[in-house]
Structure formats: structure tokens, C-alpha cells
Protein backbone atom coordinates (compact mmCIF):
# COMPACT_ATOMS: atom_id res chain seq x y z
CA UNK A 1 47.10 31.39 -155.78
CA UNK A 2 47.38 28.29 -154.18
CA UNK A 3 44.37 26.00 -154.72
CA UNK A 4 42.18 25.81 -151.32
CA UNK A 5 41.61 21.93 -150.53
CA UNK A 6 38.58 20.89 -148.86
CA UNK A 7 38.25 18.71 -146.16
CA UNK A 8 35.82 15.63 -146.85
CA UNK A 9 32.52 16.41 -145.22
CA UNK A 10 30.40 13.67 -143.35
CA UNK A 11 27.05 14.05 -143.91
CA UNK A 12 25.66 12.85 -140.05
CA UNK A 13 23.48 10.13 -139.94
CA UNK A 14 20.00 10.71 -138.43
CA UNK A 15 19.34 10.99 -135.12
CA UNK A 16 22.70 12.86 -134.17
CA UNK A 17 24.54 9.73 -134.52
CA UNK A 18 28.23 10.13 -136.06
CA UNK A 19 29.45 8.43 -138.69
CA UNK A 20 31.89 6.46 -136.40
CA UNK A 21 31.73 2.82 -138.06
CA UNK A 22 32.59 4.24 -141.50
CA UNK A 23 35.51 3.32 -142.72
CA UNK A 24 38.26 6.06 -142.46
CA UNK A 25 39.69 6.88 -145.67
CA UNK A 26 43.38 7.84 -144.81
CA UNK A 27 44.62 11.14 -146.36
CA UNK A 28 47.38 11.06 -149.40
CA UNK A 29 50.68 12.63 -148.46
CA UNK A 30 51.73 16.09 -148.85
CA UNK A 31 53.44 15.70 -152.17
CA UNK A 32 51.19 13.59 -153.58
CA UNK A 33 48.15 16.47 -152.33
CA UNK A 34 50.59 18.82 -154.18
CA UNK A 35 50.77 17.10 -156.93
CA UNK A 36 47.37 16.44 -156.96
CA UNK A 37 46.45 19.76 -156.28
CA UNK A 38 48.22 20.99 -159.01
CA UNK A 39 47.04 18.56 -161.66
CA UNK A 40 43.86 19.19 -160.29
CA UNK A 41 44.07 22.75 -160.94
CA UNK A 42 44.68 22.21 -164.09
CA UNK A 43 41.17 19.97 -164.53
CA UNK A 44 38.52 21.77 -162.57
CA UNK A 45 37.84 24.27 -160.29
CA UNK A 46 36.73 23.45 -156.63
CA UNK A 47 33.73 22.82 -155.16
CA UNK A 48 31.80 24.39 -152.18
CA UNK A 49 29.61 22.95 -149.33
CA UNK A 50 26.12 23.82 -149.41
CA UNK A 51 24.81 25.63 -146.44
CA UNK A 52 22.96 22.83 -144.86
CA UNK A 53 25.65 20.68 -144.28
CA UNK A 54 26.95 23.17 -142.85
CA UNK A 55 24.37 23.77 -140.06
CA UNK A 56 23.80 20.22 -139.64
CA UNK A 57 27.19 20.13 -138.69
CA UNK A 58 26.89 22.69 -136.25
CA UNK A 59 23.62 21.38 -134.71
CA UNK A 60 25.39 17.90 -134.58
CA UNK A 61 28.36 19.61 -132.64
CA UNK A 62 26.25 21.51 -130.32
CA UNK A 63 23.82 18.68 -129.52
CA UNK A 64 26.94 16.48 -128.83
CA UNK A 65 27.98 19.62 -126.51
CA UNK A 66 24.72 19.81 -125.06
CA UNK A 67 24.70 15.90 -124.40
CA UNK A 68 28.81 16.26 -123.10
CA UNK A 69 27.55 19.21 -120.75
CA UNK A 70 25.00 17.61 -119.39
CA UNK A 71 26.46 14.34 -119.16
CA UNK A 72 28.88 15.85 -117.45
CA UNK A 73 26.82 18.14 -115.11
CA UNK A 74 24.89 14.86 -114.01
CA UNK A 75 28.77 13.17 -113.56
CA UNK A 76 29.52 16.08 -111.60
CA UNK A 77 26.64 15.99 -109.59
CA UNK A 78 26.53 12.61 -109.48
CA UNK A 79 30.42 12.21 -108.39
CA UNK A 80 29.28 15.75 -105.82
CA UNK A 81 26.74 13.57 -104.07
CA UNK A 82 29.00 10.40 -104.15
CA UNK A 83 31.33 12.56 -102.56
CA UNK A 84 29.17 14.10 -99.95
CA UNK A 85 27.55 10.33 -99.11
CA UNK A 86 31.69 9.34 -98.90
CA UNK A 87 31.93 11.67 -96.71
CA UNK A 88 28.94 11.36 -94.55
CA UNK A 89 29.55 7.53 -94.31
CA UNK A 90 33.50 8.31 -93.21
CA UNK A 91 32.44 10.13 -90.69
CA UNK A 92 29.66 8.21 -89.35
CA UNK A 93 32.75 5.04 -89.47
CA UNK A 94 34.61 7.05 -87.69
CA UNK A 95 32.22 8.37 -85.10
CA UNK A 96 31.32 4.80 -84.75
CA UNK A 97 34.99 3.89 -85.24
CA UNK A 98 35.45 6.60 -81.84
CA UNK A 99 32.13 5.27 -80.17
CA UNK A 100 33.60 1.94 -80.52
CA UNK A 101 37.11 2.51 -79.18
CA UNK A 102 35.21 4.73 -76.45
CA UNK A 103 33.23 1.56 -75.39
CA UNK A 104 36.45 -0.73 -75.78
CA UNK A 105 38.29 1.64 -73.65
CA UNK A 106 35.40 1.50 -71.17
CA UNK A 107 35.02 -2.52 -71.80
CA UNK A 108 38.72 -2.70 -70.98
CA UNK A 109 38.28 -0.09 -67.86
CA UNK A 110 35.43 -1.92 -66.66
CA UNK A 111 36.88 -5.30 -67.13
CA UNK A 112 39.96 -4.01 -65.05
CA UNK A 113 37.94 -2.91 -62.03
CA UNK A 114 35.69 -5.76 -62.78
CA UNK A 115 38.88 -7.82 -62.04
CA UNK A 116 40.19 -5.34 -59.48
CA UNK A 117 37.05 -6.16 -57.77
CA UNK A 118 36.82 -9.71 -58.33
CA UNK A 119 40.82 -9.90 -56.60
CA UNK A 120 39.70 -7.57 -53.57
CA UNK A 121 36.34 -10.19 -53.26
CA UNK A 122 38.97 -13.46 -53.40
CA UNK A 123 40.98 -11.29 -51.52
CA UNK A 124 38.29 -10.82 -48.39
CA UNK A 125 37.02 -14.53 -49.05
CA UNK A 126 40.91 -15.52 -48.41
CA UNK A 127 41.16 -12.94 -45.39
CA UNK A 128 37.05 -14.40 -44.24
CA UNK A 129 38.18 -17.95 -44.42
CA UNK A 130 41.58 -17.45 -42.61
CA UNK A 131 39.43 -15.29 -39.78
CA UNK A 132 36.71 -18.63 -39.56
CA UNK A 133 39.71 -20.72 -39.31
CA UNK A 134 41.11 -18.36 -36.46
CA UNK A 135 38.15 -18.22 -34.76
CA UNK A 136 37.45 -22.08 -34.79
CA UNK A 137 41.02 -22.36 -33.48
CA UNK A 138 40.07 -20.02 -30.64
CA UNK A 139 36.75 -21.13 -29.90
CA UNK A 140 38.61 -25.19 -29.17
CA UNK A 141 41.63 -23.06 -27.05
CA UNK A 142 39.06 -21.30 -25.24
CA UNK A 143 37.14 -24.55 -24.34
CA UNK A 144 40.18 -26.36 -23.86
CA UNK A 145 41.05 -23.45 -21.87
CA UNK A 146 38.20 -23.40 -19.48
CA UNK A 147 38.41 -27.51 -19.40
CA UNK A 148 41.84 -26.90 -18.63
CA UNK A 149 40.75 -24.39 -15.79
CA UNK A 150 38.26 -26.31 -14.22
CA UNK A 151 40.83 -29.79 -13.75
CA UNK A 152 43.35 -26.81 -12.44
CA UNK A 153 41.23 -25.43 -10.09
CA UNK A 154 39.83 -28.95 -9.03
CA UNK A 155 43.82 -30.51 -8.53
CA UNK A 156 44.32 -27.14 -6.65
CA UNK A 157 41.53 -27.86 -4.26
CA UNK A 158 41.84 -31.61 -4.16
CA UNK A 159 46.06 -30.90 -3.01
CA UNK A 160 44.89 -28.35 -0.57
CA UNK A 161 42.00 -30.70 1.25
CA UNK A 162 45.18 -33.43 1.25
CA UNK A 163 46.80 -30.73 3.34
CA UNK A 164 43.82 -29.89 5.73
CA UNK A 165 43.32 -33.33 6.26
CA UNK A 166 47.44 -33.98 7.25
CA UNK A 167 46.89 -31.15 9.66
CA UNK A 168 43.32 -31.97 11.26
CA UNK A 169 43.69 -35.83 11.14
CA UNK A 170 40.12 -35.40 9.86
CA UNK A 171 39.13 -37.24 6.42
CA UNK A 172 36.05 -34.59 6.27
CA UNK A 173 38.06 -31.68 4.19
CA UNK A 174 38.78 -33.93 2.05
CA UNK A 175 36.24 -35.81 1.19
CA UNK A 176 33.97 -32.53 1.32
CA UNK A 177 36.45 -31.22 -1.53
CA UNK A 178 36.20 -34.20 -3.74
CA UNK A 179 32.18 -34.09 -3.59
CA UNK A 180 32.42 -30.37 -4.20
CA UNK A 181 34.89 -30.92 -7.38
CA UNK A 182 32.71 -33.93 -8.78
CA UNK A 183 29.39 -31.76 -8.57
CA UNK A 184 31.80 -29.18 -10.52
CA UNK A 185 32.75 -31.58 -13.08
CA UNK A 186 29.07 -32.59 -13.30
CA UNK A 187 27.61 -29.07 -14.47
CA UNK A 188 30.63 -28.69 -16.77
CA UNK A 189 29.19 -31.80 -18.80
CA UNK A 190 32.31 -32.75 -21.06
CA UNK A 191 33.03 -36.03 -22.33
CA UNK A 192 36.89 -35.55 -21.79
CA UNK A 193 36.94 -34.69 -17.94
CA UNK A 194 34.43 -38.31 -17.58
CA UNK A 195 37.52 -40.05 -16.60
CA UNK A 196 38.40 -37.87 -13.65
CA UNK A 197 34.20 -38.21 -12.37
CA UNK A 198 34.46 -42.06 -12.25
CA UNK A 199 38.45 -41.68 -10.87
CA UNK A 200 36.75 -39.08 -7.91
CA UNK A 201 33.63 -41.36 -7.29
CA UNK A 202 36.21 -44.47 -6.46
CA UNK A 203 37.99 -42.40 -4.44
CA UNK A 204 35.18 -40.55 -2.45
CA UNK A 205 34.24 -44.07 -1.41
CA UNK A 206 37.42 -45.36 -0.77
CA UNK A 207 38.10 -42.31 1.66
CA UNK A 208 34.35 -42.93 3.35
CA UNK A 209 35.13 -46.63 3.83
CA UNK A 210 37.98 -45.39 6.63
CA UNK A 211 37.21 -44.35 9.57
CA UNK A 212 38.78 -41.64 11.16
CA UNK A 213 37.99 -39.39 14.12
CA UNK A 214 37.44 -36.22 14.10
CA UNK A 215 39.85 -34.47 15.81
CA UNK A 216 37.60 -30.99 16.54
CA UNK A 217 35.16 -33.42 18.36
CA UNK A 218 37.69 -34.95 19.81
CA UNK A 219 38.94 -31.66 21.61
CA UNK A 220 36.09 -30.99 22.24
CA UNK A 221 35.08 -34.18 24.46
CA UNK A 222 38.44 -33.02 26.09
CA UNK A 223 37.52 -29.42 27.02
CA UNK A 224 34.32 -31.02 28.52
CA UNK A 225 36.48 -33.25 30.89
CA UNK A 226 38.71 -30.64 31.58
CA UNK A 227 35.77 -28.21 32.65
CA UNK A 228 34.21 -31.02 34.92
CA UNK A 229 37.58 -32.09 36.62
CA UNK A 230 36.43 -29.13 39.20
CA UNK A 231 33.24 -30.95 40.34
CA UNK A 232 34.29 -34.33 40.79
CA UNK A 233 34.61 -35.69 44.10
CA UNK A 234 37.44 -37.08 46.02
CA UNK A 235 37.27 -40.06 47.69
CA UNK A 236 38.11 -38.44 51.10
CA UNK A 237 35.62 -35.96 50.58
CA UNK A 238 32.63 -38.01 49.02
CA UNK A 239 29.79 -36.18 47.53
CA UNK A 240 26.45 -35.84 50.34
CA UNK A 241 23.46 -37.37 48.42
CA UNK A 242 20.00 -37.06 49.96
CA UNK A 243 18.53 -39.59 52.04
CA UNK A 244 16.29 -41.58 50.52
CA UNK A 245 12.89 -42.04 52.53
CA UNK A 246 10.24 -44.12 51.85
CA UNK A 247 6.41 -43.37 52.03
CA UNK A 248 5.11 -45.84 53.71
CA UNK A 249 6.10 -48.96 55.96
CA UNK A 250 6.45 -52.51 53.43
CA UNK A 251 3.33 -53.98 54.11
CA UNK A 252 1.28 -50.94 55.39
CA UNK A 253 -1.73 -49.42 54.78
CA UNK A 254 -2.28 -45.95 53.25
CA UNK A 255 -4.57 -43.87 55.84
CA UNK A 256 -7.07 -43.03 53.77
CA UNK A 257 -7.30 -46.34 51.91
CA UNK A 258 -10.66 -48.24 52.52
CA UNK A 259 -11.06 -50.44 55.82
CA UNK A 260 -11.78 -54.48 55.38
CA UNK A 261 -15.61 -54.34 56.45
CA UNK A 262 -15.26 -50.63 57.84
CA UNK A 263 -13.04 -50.20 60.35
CA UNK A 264 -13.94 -48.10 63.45
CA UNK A 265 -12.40 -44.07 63.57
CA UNK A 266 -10.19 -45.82 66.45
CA UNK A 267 -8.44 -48.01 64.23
CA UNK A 268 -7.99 -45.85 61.71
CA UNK A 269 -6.56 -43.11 64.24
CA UNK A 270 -3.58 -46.18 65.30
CA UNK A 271 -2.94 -46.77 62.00
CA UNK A 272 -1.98 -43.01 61.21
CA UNK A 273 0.39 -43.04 64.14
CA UNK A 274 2.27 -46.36 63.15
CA UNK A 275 2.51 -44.98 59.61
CA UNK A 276 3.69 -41.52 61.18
CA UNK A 277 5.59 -43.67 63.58
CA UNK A 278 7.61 -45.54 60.37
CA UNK A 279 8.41 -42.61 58.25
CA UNK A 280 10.22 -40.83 61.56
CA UNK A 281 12.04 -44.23 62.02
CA UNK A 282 13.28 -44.48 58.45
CA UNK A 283 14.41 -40.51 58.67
CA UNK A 284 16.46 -41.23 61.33
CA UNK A 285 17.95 -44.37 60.07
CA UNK A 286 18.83 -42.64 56.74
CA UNK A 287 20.51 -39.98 58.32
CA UNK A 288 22.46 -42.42 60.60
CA UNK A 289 23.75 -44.27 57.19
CA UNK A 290 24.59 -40.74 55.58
CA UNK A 291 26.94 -40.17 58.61
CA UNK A 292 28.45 -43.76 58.90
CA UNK A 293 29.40 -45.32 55.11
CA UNK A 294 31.59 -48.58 54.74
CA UNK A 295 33.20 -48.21 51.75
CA UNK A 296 36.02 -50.82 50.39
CA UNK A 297 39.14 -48.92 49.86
CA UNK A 298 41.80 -50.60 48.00
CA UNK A 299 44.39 -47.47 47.88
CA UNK A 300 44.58 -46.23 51.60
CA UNK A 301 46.92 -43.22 50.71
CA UNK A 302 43.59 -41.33 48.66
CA UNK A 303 41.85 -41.62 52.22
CA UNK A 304 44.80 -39.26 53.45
CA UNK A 305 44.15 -36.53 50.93
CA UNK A 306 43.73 -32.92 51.64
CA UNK A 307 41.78 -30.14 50.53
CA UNK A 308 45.08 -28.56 49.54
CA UNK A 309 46.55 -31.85 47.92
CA UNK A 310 42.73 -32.46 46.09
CA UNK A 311 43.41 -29.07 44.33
CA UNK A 312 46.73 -29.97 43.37
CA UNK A 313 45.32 -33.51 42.08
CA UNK A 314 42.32 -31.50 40.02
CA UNK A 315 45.02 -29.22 38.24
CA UNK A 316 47.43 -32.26 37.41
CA UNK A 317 44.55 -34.27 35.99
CA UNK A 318 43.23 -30.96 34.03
CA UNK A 319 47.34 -30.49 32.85
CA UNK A 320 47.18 -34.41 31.83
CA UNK A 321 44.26 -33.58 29.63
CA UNK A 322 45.32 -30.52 28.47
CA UNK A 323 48.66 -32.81 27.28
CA UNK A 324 46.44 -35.07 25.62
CA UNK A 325 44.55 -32.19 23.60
CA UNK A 326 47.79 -30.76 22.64
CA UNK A 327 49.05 -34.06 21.69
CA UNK A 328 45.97 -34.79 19.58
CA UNK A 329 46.77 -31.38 17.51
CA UNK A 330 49.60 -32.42 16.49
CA UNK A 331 48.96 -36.17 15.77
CA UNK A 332 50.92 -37.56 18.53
CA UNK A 333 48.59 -40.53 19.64
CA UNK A 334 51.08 -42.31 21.52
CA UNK A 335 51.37 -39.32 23.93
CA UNK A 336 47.39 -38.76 23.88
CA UNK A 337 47.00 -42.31 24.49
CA UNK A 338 50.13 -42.34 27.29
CA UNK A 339 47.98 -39.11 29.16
CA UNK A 340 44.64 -40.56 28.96
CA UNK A 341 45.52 -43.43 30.86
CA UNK A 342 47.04 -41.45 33.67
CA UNK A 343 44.18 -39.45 33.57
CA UNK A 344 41.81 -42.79 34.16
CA UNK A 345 43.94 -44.22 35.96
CA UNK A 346 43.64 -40.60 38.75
CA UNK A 347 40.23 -40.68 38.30
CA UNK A 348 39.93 -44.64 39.77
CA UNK A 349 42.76 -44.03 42.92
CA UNK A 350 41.57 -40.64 43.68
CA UNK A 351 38.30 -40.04 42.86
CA UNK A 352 34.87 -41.72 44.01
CA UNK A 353 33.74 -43.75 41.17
CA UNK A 354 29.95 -44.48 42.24
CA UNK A 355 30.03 -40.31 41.43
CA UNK A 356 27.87 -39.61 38.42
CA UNK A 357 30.18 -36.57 37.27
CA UNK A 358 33.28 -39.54 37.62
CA UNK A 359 31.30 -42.52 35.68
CA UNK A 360 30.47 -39.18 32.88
CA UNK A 361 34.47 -37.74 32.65
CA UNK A 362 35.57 -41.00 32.67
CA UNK A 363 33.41 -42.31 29.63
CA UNK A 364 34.38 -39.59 28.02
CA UNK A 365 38.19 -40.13 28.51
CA UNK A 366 37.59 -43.89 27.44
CA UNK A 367 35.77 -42.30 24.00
CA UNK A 368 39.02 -40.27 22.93
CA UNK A 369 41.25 -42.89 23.96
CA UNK A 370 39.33 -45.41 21.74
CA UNK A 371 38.87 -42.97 18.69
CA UNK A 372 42.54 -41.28 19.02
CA UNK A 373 44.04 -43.83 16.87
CA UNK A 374 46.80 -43.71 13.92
CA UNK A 375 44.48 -44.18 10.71
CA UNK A 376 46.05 -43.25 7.29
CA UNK A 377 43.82 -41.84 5.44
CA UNK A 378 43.96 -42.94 1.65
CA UNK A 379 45.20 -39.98 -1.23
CA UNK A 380 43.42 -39.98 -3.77
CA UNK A 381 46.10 -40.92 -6.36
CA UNK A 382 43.87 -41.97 -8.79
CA UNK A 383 42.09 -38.91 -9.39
CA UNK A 384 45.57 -36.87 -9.71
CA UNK A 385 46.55 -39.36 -12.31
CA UNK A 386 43.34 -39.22 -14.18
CA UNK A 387 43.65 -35.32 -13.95
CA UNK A 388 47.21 -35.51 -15.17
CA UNK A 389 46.58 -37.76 -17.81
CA UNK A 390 43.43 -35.55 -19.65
CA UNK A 391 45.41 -32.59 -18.91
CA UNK A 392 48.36 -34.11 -21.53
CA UNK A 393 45.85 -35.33 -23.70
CA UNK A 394 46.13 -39.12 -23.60
């Protein structure tokens, strides 16, 4: 029978605590624990462990199990809850971790529309700016405009009283147009058109300074002479004017005037007669004169005129006038002046010149003659050029 070797028991220290800082004996070889085994065989028999060590041992082990178990059921635990807080804390980074890219993705979106936004705004500011710009521009075309208007209009009516005027010989049309188109440029009140007011005051003066008939009352001092040419009297048949009688004798006494020192009803009886007496003798005399007139006639031949050749001379002194009107129309005034003194000079051969109506169609013959005159009446140049000049811009 083999001998039965025993392993070398450690006794264990107090307190649980093994025996690890002992030296560790190392165990003889296999031949030499034959050898040994058999030699001791030979010497003595072998020895058994008491029971104590025995369950020592085995409370040593199962305390040190005990201690491993729990040890490890609090690393368990221990690792369980590190685990669970790993857990928890991943998945609160990356709920945070989607939170945050949630809020960068809406950082970014907002920062795009924010910038969206911010390019529409620069966008309308551009599109505002360019529309103040436009509207400035229009505003200055729109009062250039209507400055531009107003010199139109006032050229257009200063060119068309230049034509009236040509046509009526009258200065009147135009210088009524040139006070009507300064009063215009008054109420506009703009510093630009002040050259064209002091260019229309010069000439508004310059055209009042001449003066020039007018040719409607010119015609009409004609019609006037024409429509009395009827009623003027011929020398060979002189107009009848009224006797003229006096009242009383030079030198007499009014009948019911006082007497010197009262004078008896017989005196005052003659003295009614001889003033009754004198007004019958100047009657008579008056009427003798009306019927008897020396007159000093230089042509003979208007002496010899008859009724039928005085209606003839009435219609060619009304056709000589009627020539002159004509002729002042149309701005002939050598022919007006040519008829008018045929017309004066018919009047003096034919016509009886102590004749009120004569001494009236006469004067007013002499009045057209002396206003029917070749006057140029100035243009107003000046103006035009001022008007041309603002309308260029200079």
C-alpha cells in the first residue's frame, strides 16, 4: 500500500486572515517524495489532522466565500447601478444631444429667414429709395412741366396779340395780352420765369409810349360821317334858320318897368305901342333878310347844282368815305388819307360851311385824317427772347 502523503496544513491566523506573507516552502520532486516516502515508511507511520483544523479550515473558506459573495453582490450591484446611472446619463446626453441639434436646426432655420427677411427689408429699402428718387424726379418734371406750360401758353398768347394787332392796327390786343400774361406770371411766383416779368414790364411800356389809333374808333367816326352826309346842306339849297327877333327896341323901356317920378296912364299907353310898334318892325326886317342873303361865293358852278346832282354829290361823298373805311381795314393810309381829302375838299365847294352838321362831319373827317397814320408798333422781342432763353435753361 502506497504510503498516503499529507499536504502541509496552515493553521489560519486570527481574524480570518490567511497566512499569505509566510514564506512558501516549495515542494520536493516526485522522486525525491518517492524516495522519501519510502524511507519514510520505513521510519514512522503517518500522522493525522486533528478535527479542528479541520473546521477552522472550513469556516476560513466559507467566511472568505461569504466575504467573495458579498463583495461581489455589492460589485454587482454596484457595477448594476453604475450601469443604470450610464445609462440614464446617455440618454439624457443624447436627449440633450437631440434638443440641442433641434434648437441648432431651428437657430440655423431662424437665422435663414432671419436673413431671408433682413434681404427682402434691404430689398424694399433699395426698391423705397429708388421710388423717393422717382418721385423727386417727377415732382421737378412736373413743376418744370407746369413752368414750362405757363411760358408756352404765355408765348402762344403774346404771338397771337402780335397778330391781332397786324390786323387791327390797334396796339390795345397787345398790350392787353402782355398785362394779362405778367399778372399770370405774378400768381405763379417762381424765381426762374422773373426774367420774362421784368422783360414784359419793359415792353408793356415801350408799347404804351406809341401812339397808335384805334382803328374800331376810327370806323366808327367814319360811319358817323357817312350817316350825316344825308343832312348836310348844299350851298344852293342853304339850310332856313329862324329869324332871330329881339324883345325890345335898344334903348327902350319895358312896359311895366317903373316910370321916372310916375308917369301918367297916357304915357305909359304910347310907350306900349312904340314897343309893339318895334317888335313888328324887326319881324318884318328879319324875314326880309331870310329871303335876300349875300353870300361870297368863290366856286360859281356849286350855285348851279340840282336836287338831282346834290343826291349824286351826297352818294359820292358817302362812297369816298366808305373808300376811306375800307382803306383803313386794311392799313392802306395813303388811300384813307388820298379819300379824306376829297371828301373835305366836297364838303368846302359844295356844301355850306356856316352849317353846324358841315363844321361837325368835317371835324370829324379832319380827326381820322390826323390819327390814320403809319405807326409801327414795337414787338416785343425782348420778352420772346427772355421766354426762349428760360425755356433752354440758360
Amino acid at each position: 500500500m502506497p504510503p498516503i502523503v499529507s499536504e502541509p496544513s496552515h493553521t489560519p491566523l486570527p481574524g480570518g486572515a490567511s497566512p499569505a506573507n509566510e514564506p512558501i516552502v516549495p515542494s520536493p520532486a516526485p522522486e525525491a517524495l518517492a524516495s522519501s516516502a519510502s524511507g519514510s515508511s520505513l521510519e514512522a507511520p503517518p500522522q493525522t489532522l486533528p478535527a479542528k483544523a479541520w473546521l477552522i479550515g472550513a469556516g476560513v473558506v466559507g467566511a472568505l466565500s461569504v466575504a467573495a459573495l458579498t463583495l461581489a453582490v455589492f460589485s454587482q450591484q454596484r457595477i448594476k447601478l453604475l450601469e443604470q446611472e450610464l445609462v440614464r446619463r446617455q440618454q439624457e446626453s443624447q436627449g440633450q444631444s437631440v434638443e440641442a441639434r433641434a434648437l441648432a436646426k431651428q437657430a440655423q432655420e431662424s437665422s435663414t429667414a432671419i436673413e431671408t427677411k433682413v434681404g427682402l427689408l434691404e430689398a424694399r429699402v433699395a426698391e423705397t429709395a429708388l421710388q423717393r428718387s422717382q418721385l423727386e424726379d417727377l415732382i421737378q418734371q412736373l413743376s418744370r412741366s407746369r413752368d414750362e406750360n405757363v411760358l408756352a401758353d404765355v408765348e402762344a398768347a403774346i404771338r397771337v396779340a402780335i397778330q391781332q394787332t397786324a390786323i387791327t392796327g390797334s396796339a390795345e390786343p397787345l398790350a392787353g395780352a402782355m398785362r394779362q400774361s405778367e399778372e399770370r406770371l405774378a400768381r405763379l411766383n417762381q424765381p426762374r420765369v422773373e426774367r420774362v416779368r421784368r422783360a414784359l414790364a419793359r415792353d408793356i411800356d415801350r408799347v404804351k409810349a406809341v401812339a397808335v389809333g384805334d382803328i374800331a374808333s376810327l370806323t366808327i367816326k367814319l360811319d358817323e360821317a357817312v350817316r350825316m352826309v344825308d343832312e348836310l346842306p348844299l350851298l344852293s339849297q342853304p339850310e332856313r334858320r329862324p329869324p332871330a327877333v329881339s324883345a325890345s327896341r335898344p334903348g327902350g323901356r319895358s312896359p311895366s318897368g317903373p316910370s321916372a317920378g310916375g308917369a301918367s296912364d297916357e304915357s305909359v299907353w304910347w310907350q306900349s305901342v312904340r314897343n309893339g310898334w318895334a317888335v313888328a318892325t324887326d319881324r318884318i326886317a328879319a324875314e326880309v333878310r331870310s329871303l335876300v342873303r349875300v353870300t361870297r361865293i368863290e366856286q360859281p358852278e356849286a350855285m348851279l347844282v340840282t336836287p338831282e346832282q346834290g343826291w349824286f354829290l351826297r352818294e359820292n361823298l358817302k362812297l369816298r368815305l366808305l373808300n376811306a373805311r375800307l382803306a383803313l381795314l386794311s392799313r392802306q393810309y395813303d388811300t384813307v388819307q388820298s379819300d379824306l381829302r376829297d371828301a373835305l375838299a366836297s364838303l368846302d365847294r359844295y356844301f355850306d360851311r356856316s352849317s353846324r352838321r358841315v363844321t361837325t362831319t368835317a371835324d370829324l373827317i379832319r380827326q381820322v385824317a390826323q390819327l390814320a397814320r403809319q405807326v409801327s408798333v414795337p414787338r416785343p422781342d425782348e420778352t420772346l427772347a427772355a421766354i426762349a432763353a428760360t425755356q433752354a435753361g440758360r
